[in-house]
PDB file of N, CA and C in Angstrom:
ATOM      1  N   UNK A   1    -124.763  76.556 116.216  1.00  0.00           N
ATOM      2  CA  UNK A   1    -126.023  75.862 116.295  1.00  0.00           C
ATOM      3  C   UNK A   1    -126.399  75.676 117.767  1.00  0.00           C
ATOM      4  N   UNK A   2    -127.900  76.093 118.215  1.00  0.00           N
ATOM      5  CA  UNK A   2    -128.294  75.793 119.260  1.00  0.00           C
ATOM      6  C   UNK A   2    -129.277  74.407 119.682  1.00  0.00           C
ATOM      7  N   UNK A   3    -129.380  73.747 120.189  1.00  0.00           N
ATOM      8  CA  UNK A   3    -130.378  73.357 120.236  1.00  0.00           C
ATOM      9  C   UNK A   3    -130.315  72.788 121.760  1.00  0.00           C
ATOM     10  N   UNK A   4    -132.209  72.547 121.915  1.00  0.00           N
ATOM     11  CA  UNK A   4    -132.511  72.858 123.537  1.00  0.00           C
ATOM     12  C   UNK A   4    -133.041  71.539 123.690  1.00  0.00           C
ATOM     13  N   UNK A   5    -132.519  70.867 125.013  1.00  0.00           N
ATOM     14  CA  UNK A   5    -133.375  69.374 125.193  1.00  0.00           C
ATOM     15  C   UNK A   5    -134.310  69.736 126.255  1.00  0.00           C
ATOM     16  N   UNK A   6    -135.288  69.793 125.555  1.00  0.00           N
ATOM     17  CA  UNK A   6    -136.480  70.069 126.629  1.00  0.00           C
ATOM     18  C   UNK A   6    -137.087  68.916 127.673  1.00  0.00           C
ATOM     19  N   UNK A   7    -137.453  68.759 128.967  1.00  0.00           N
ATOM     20  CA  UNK A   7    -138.122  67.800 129.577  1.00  0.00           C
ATOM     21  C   UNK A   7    -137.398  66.258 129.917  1.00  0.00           C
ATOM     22  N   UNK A   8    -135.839  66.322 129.974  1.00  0.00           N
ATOM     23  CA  UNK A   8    -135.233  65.767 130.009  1.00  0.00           C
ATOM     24  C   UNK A   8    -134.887  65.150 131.233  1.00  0.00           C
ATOM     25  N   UNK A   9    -134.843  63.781 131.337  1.00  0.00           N
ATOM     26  CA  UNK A   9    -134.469  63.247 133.013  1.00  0.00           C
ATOM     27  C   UNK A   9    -132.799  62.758 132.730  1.00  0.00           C
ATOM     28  N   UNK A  10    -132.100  63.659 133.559  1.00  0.00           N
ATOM     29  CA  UNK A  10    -130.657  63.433 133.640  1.00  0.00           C
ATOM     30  C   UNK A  10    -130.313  62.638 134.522  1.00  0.00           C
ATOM     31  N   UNK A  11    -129.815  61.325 134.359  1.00  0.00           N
ATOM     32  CA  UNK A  11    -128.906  60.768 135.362  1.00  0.00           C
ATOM     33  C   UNK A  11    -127.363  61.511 135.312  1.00  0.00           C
ATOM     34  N   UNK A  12    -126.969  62.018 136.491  1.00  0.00           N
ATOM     35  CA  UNK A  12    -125.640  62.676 136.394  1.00  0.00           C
ATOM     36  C   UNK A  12    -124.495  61.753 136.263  1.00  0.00           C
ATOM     37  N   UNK A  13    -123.228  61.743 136.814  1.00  0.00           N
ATOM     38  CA  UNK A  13    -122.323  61.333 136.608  1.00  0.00           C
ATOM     39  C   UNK A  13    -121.300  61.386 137.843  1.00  0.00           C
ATOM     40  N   UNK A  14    -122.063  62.158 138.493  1.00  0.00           N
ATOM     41  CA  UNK A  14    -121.734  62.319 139.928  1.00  0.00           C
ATOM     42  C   UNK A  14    -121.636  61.177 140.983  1.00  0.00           C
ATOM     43  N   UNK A  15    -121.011  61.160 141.931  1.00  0.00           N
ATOM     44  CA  UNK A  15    -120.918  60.157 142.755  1.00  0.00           C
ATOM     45  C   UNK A  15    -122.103  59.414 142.996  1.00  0.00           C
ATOM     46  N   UNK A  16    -123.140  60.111 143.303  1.00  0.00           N
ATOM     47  CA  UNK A  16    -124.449  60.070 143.950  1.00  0.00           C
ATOM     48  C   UNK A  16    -125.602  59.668 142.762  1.00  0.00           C
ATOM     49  N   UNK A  17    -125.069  59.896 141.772  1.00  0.00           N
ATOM     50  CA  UNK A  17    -126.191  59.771 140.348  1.00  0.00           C
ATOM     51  C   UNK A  17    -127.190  59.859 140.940  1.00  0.00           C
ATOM     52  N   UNK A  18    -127.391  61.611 140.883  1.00  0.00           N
ATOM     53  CA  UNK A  18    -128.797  62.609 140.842  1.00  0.00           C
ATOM     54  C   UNK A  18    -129.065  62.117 140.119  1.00  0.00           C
ATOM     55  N   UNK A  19    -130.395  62.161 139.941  1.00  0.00           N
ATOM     56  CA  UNK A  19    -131.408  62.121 138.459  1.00  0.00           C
ATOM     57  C   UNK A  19    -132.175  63.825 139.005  1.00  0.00           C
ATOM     58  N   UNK A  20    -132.141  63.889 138.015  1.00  0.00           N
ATOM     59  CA  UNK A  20    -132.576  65.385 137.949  1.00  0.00           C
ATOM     60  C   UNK A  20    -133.990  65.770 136.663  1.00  0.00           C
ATOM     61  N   UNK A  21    -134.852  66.336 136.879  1.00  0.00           N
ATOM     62  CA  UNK A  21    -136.065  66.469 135.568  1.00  0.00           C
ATOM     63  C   UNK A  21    -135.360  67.982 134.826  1.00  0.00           C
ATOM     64  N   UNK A  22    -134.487  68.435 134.105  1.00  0.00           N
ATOM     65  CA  UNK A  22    -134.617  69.131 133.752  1.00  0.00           C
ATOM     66  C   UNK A  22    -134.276  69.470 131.847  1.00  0.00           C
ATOM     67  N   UNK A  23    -133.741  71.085 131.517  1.00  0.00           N
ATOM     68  CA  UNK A  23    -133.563  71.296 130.388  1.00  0.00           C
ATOM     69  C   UNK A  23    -132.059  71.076 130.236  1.00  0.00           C
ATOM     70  N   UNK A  24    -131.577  71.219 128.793  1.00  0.00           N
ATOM     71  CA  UNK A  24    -130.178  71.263 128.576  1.00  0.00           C
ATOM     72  C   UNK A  24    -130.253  71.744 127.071  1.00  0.00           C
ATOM     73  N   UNK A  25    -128.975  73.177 127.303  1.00  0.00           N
ATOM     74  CA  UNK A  25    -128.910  73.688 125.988  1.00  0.00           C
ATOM     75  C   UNK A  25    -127.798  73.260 125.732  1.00  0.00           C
ATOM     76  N   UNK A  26    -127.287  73.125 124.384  1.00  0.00           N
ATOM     77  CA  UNK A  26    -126.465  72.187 123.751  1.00  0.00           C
ATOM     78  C   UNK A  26    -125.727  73.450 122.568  1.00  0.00           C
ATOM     79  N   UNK A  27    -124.853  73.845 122.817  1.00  0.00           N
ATOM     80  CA  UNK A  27    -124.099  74.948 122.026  1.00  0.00           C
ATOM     81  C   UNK A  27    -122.638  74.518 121.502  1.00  0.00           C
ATOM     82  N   UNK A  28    -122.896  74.272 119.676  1.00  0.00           N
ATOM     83  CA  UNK A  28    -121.203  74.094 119.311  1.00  0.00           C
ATOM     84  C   UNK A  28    -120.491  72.747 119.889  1.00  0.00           C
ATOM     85  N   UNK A  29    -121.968  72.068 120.010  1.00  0.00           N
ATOM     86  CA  UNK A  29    -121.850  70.279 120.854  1.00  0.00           C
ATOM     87  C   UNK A  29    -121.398  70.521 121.873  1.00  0.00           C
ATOM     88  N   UNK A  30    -121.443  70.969 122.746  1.00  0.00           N
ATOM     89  CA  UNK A  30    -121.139  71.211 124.037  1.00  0.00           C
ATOM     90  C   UNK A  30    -122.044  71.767 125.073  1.00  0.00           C
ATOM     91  N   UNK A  31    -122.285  71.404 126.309  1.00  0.00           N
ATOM     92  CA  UNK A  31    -123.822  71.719 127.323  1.00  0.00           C
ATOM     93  C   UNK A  31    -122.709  73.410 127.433  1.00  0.00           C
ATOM     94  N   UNK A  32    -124.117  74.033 127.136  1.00  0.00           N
ATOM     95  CA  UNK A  32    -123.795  75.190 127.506  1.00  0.00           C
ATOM     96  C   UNK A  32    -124.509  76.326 128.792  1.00  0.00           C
ATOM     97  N   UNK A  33    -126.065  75.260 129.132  1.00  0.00           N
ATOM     98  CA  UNK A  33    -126.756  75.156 130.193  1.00  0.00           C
ATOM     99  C   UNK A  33    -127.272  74.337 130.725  1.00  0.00           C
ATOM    100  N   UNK A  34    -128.183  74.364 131.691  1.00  0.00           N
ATOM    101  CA  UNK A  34    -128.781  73.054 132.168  1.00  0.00           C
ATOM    102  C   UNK A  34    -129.564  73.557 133.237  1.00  0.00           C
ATOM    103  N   UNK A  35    -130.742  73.532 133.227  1.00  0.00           N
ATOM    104  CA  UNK A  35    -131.828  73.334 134.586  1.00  0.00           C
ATOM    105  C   UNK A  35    -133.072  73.752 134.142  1.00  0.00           C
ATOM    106  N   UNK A  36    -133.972  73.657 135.261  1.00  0.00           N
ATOM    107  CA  UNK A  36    -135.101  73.939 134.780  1.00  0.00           C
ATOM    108  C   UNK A  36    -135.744  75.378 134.329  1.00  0.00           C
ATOM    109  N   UNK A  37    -136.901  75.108 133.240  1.00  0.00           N
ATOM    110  CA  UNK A  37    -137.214  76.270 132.280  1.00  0.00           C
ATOM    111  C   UNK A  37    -136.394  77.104 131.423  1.00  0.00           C
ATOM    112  N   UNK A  38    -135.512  76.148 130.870  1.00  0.00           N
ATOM    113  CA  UNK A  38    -134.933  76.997 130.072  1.00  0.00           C
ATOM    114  C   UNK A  38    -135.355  77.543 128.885  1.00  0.00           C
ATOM    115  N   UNK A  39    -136.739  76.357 128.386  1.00  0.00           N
ATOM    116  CA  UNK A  39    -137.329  75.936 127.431  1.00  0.00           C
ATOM    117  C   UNK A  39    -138.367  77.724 127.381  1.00  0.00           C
ATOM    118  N   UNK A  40    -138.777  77.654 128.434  1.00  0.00           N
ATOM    119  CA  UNK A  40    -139.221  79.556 128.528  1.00  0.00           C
ATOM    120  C   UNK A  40    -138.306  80.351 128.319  1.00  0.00           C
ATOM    121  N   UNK A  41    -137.565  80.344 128.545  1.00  0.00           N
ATOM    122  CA  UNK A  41    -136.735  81.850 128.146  1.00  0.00           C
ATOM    123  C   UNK A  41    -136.368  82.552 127.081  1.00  0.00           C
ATOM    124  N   UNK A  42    -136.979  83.513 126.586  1.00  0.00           N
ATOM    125  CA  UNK A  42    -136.824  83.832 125.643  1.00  0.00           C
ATOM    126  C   UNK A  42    -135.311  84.145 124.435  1.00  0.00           C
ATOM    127  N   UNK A  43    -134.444  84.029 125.415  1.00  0.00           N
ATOM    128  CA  UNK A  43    -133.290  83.926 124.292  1.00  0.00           C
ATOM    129  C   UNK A  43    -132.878  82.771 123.977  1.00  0.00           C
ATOM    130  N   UNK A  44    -134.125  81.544 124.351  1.00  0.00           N
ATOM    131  CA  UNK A  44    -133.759  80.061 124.040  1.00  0.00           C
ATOM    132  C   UNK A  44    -134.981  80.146 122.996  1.00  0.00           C
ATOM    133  N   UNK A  45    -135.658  81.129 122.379  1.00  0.00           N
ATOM    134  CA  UNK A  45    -136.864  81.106 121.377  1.00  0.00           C
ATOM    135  C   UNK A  45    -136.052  80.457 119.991  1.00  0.00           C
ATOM    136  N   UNK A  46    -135.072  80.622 119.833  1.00  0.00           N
ATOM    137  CA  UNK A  46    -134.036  80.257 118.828  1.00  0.00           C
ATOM    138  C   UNK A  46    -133.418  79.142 118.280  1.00  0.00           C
ATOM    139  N   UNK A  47    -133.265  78.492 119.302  1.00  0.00           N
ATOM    140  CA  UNK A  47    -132.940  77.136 119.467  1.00  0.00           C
ATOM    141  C   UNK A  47    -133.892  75.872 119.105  1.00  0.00           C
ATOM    142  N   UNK A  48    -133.039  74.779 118.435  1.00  0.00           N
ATOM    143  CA  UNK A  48    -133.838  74.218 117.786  1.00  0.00           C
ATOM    144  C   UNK A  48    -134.420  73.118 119.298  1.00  0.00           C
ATOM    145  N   UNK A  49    -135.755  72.549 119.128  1.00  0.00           N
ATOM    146  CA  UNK A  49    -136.414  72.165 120.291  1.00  0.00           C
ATOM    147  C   UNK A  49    -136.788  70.493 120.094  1.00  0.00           C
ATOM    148  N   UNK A  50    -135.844  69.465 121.046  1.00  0.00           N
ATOM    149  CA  UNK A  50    -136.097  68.176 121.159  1.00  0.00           C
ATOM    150  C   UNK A  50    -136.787  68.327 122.267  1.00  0.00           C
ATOM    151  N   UNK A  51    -137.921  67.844 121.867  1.00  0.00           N
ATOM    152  CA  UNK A  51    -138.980  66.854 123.661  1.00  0.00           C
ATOM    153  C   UNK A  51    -138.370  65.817 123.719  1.00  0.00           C
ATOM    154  N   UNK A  52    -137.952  65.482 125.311  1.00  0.00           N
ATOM    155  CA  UNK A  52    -137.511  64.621 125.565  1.00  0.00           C
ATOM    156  C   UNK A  52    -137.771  63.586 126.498  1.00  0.00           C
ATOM    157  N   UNK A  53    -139.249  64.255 126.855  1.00  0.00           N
ATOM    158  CA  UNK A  53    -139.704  63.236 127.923  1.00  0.00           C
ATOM    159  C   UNK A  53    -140.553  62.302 127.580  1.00  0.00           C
ATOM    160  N   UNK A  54    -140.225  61.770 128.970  1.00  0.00           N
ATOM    161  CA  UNK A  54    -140.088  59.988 129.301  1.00  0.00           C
ATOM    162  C   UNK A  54    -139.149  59.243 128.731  1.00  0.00           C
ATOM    163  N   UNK A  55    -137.804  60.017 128.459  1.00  0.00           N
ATOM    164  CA  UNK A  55    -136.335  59.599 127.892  1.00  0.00           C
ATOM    165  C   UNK A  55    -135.382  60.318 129.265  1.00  0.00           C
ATOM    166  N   UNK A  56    -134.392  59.306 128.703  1.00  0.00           N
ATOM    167  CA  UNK A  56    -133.393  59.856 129.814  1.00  0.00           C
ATOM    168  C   UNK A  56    -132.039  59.778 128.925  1.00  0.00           C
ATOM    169  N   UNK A  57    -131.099  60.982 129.870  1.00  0.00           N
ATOM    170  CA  UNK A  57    -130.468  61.378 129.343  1.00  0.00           C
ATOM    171  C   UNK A  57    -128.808  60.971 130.616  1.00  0.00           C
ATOM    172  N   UNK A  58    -127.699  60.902 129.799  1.00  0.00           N
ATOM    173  CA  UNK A  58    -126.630  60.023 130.717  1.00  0.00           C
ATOM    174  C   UNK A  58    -125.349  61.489 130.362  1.00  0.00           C
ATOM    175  N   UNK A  59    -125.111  62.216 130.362  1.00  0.00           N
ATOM    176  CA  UNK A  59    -123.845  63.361 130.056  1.00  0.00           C
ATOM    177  C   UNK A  59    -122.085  62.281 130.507  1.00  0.00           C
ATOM    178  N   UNK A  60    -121.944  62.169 129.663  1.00  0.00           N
ATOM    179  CA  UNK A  60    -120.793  61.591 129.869  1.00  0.00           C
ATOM    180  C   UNK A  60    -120.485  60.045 128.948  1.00  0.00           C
ATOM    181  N   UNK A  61    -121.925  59.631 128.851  1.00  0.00           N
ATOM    182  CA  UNK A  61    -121.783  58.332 127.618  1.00  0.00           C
ATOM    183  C   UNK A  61    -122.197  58.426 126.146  1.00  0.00           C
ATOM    184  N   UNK A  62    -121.623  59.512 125.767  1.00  0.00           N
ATOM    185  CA  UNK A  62    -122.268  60.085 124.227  1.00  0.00           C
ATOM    186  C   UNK A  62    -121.008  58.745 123.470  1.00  0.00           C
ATOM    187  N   UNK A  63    -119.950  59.134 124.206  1.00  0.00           N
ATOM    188  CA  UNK A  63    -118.604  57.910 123.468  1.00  0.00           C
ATOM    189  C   UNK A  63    -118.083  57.279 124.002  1.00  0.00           C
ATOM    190  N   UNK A  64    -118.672  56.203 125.093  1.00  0.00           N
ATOM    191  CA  UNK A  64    -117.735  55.324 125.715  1.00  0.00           C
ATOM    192  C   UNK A  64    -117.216  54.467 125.178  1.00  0.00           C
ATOM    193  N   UNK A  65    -115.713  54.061 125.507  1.00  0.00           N
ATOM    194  CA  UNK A  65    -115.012  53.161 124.593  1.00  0.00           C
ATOM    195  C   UNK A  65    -114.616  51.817 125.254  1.00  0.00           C
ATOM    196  N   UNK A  66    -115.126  51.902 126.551  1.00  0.00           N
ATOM    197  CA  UNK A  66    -114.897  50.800 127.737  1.00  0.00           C
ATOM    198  C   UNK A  66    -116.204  49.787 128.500  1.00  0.00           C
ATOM    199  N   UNK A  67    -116.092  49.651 129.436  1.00  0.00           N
ATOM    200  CA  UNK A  67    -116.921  49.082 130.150  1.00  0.00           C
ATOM    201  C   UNK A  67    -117.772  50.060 131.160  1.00  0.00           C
ATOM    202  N   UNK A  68    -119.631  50.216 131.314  1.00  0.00           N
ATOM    203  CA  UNK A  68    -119.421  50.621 132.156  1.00  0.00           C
ATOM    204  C   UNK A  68    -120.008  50.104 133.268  1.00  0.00           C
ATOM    205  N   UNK A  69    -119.245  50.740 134.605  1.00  0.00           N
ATOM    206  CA  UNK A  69    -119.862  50.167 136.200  1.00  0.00           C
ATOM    207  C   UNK A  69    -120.851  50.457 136.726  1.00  0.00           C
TER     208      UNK A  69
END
Protein backbone atom coordinates (compact mmCIF):
# COMPACT_ATOMS: atom_id res chain seq x y z
CA UNK A 1 0.00 0.00 0.00
CA UNK A 2 1.07 3.44 -1.00
CA UNK A 3 -0.06 6.38 0.14
CA UNK A 4 1.21 10.10 -0.41
CA UNK A 5 0.96 13.01 2.25
CA UNK A 6 0.61 15.79 0.16
CA UNK A 7 1.32 19.60 1.39
CA UNK A 8 2.59 18.63 4.57
CA UNK A 9 4.57 20.92 7.18
CA UNK A 10 7.19 18.62 8.87
CA UNK A 11 8.65 19.47 12.07
CA UNK A 12 11.82 17.16 11.99
CA UNK A 13 13.37 15.51 14.77
CA UNK A 14 16.59 16.81 14.23
CA UNK A 15 18.57 18.82 16.55
CA UNK A 16 17.56 22.02 14.94
CA UNK A 17 13.71 21.09 14.32
CA UNK A 18 13.57 22.14 10.58
CA UNK A 19 10.14 22.63 9.72
CA UNK A 20 10.12 21.90 6.29
CA UNK A 21 6.70 22.42 3.62
CA UNK A 22 6.89 19.30 1.97
CA UNK A 23 5.51 15.67 0.54
CA UNK A 24 5.92 12.23 2.18
CA UNK A 25 5.33 8.84 0.63
CA UNK A 26 4.45 6.32 3.10
CA UNK A 27 5.24 2.59 1.80
CA UNK A 28 4.42 -0.78 3.91
CA UNK A 29 4.09 2.04 6.96
CA UNK A 30 7.25 3.19 6.53
CA UNK A 31 8.52 6.90 4.83
CA UNK A 32 9.76 5.71 1.81
CA UNK A 33 10.24 9.44 0.44
CA UNK A 34 10.03 12.84 1.33
CA UNK A 35 10.36 16.35 -0.36
CA UNK A 36 8.92 18.50 -2.46
CA UNK A 37 6.55 17.53 -5.56
CA UNK A 38 6.29 14.31 -5.12
CA UNK A 39 2.60 14.70 -5.38
CA UNK A 40 3.55 15.35 -9.45
CA UNK A 41 5.31 12.55 -10.26
CA UNK A 42 3.92 10.32 -12.07
CA UNK A 43 4.81 7.01 -10.47
CA UNK A 44 3.16 8.60 -7.31
CA UNK A 45 -0.28 8.69 -9.76
CA UNK A 46 -1.00 5.47 -7.68
CA UNK A 47 -0.88 6.27 -4.41
CA UNK A 48 -3.58 6.92 -2.31
CA UNK A 49 -3.66 11.01 -1.73
CA UNK A 50 -4.04 12.81 1.93
CA UNK A 51 -4.06 16.85 1.73
CA UNK A 52 -2.47 17.85 4.42
CA UNK A 53 -2.24 21.34 4.60
CA UNK A 54 -2.38 23.67 7.28
CA UNK A 55 -1.57 20.35 9.41
CA UNK A 56 1.61 19.43 10.63
CA UNK A 57 3.29 16.56 10.70
CA UNK A 58 6.03 15.28 13.76
CA UNK A 59 8.06 11.72 12.17
CA UNK A 60 9.02 10.16 15.19
CA UNK A 61 5.71 10.64 17.54
CA UNK A 62 3.34 8.21 15.73
CA UNK A 63 4.06 6.02 19.39
CA UNK A 64 5.49 7.78 22.11
CA UNK A 65 5.41 6.01 25.30
CA UNK A 66 7.20 8.76 27.46
CA UNK A 67 7.46 12.30 28.02
CA UNK A 68 8.15 14.70 25.49
CA UNK A 69 10.93 17.70 25.73
Amino acid sequence: MRTLLANATVITMNPTRDVLDTDILIENCAIADMGPGLAGRPENAGAERVDLSGRIVIPGLIHPEGAVD
